[in-house]
Protein backbone atom coordinates (compact mmCIF):
# COMPACT_ATOMS: atom_id res chain seq x y z
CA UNK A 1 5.70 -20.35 39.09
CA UNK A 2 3.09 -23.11 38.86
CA UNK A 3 3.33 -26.19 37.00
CA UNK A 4 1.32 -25.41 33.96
CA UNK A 5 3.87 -22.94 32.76
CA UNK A 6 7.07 -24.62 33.67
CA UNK A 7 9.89 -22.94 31.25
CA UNK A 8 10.73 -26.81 30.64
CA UNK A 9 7.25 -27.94 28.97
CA UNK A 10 7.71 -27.00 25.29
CA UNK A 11 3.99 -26.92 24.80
CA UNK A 12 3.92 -23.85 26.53
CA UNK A 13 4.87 -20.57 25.25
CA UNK A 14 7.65 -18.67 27.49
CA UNK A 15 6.88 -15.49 28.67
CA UNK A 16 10.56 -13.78 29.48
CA UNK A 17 8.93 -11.27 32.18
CA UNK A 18 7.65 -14.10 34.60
CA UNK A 19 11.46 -15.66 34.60
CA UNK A 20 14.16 -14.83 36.95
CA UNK A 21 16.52 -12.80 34.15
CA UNK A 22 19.67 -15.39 35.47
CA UNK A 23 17.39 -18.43 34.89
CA UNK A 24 16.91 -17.30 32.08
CA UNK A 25 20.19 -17.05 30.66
CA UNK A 26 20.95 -20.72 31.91
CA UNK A 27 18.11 -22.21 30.71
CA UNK A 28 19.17 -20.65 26.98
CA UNK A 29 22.45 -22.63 27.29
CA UNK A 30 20.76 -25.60 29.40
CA UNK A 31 17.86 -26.03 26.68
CA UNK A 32 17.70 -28.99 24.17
CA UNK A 33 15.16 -26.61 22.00
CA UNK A 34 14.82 -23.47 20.72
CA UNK A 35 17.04 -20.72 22.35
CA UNK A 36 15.15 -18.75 24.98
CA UNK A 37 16.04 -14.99 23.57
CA UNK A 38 15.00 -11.86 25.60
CA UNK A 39 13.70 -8.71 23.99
CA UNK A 40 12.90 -5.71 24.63
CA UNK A 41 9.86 -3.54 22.80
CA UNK A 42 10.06 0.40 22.48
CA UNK A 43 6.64 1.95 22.37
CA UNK A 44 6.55 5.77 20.63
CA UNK A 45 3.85 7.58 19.60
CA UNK A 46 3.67 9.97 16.62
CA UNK A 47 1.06 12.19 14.88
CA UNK A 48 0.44 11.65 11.31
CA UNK A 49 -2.00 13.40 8.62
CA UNK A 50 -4.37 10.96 7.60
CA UNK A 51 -6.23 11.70 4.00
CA UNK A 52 -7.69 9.57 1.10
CA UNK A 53 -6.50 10.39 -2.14
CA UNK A 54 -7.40 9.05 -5.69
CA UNK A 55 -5.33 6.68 -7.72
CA UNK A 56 -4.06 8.29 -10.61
CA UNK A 57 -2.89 5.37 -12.71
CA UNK A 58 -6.93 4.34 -12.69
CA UNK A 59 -7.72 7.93 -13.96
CA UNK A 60 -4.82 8.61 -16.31
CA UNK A 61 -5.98 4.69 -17.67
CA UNK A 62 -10.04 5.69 -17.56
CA UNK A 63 -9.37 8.74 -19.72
CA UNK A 64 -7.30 6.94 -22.00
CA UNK A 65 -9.85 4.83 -22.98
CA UNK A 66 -12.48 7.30 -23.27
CA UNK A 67 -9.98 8.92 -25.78
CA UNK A 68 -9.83 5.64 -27.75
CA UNK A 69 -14.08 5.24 -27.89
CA UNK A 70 -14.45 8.71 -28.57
CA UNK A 71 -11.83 7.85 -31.49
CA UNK A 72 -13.62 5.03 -32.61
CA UNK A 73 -16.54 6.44 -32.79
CA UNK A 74 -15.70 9.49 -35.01
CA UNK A 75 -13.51 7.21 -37.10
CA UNK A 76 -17.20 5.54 -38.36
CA UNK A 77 -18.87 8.59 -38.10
CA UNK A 78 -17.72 10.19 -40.91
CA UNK A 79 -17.62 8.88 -44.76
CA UNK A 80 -14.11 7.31 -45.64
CA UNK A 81 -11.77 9.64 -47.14
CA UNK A 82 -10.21 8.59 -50.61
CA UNK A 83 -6.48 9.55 -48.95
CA UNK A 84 -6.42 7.78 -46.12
CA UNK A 85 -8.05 4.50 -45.64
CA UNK A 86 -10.28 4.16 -42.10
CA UNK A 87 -6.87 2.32 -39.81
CA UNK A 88 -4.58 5.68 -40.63
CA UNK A 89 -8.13 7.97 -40.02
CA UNK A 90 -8.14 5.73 -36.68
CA UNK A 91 -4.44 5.80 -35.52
CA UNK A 92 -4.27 9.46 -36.49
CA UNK A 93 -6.95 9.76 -34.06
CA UNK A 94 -6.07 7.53 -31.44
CA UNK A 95 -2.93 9.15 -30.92
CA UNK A 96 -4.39 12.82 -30.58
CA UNK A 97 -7.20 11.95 -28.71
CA UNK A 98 -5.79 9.54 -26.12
CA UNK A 99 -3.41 12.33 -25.14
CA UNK A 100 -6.01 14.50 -24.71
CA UNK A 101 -8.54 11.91 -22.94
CA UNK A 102 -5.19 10.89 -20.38
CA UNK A 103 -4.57 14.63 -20.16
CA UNK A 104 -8.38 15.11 -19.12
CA UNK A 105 -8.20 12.06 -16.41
CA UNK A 106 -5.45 13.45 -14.95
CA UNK A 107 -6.78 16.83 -14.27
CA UNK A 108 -9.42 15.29 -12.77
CA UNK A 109 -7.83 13.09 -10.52
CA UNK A 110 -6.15 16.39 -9.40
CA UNK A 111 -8.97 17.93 -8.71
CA UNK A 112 -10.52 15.01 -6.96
CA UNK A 113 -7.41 15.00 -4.54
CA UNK A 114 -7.55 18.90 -3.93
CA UNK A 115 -10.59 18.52 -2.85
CA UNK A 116 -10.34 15.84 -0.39
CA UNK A 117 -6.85 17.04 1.20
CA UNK A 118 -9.10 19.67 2.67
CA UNK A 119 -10.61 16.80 4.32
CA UNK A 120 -7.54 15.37 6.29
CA UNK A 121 -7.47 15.37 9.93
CA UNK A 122 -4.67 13.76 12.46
CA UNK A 123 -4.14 11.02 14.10
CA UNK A 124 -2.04 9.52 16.82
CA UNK A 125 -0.13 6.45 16.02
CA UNK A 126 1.72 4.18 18.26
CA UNK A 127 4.69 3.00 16.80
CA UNK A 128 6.41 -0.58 18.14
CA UNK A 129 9.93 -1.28 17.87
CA UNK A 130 11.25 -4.77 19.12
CA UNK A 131 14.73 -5.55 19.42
CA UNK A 132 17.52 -8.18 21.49
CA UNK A 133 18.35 -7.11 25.06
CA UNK A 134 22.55 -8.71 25.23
């Protein structure tokens, strides 16, 4: 062991493989700093599907507001009616076709993610698990 990384130097990071295991040990009891802990890391690997799908709060919020606009719009489009006055004509509409325009964005954000889960492909991930060694 040379004297640049000399387990006593706290400037210098520790690196549990280059130390005798007993040394080790002693020097955790020995140590006026931080506890010298050994650890040991599991390495697995696993297969995933990897795919990109849409975000269907965005959609579901896009056609929403399309719903409202297109409301808007036909709420000054036609001439007031002596019944209602133009905020019931408005919220009448609103309601009807904002379910419809969030019903529209959501069928196509599902058919934005059918068509690119036919895209997907695999991949190999490694997987790290570290943990104390008593």
């Amino acid at each position: 062991m040379s004297d640049a990384q000399h387990p006593n130097d706290p400037n210098q990071p520790l690196d549990p493989e280059a130390l005798d295991p007993e040394a080790l040990e002693v020097e955790a009891f020995e140590a006026d700093g931080p506890e010298v802990v050994a650890v040991e890391t599991a390495v697995t690997d696993e297969t995933v599907e990897v795919r990109r799908a849409p975000r269907y709060g965005a959609f579901l919020l896009a056609g929403g507001v399309v719903g409202a606009l297109v409301a808007l719009i036909l709420t000054f489009a036609f001439p007031e009616n002596d019944q209602f006055d133009r905020g019931q004509v408005f919220g009448f509409l609103l309601l009807a076709l904002g379910a419809v325009g969030v019903g529209i964005g959501a069928l196509v954000a599902l058919l934005i993610d059918r068509s690119l889960s036919r895209r997907g492909g695999r991949a190999i991930v490694e997987h790290e698990s570290t943990h104390r060694t008593d």
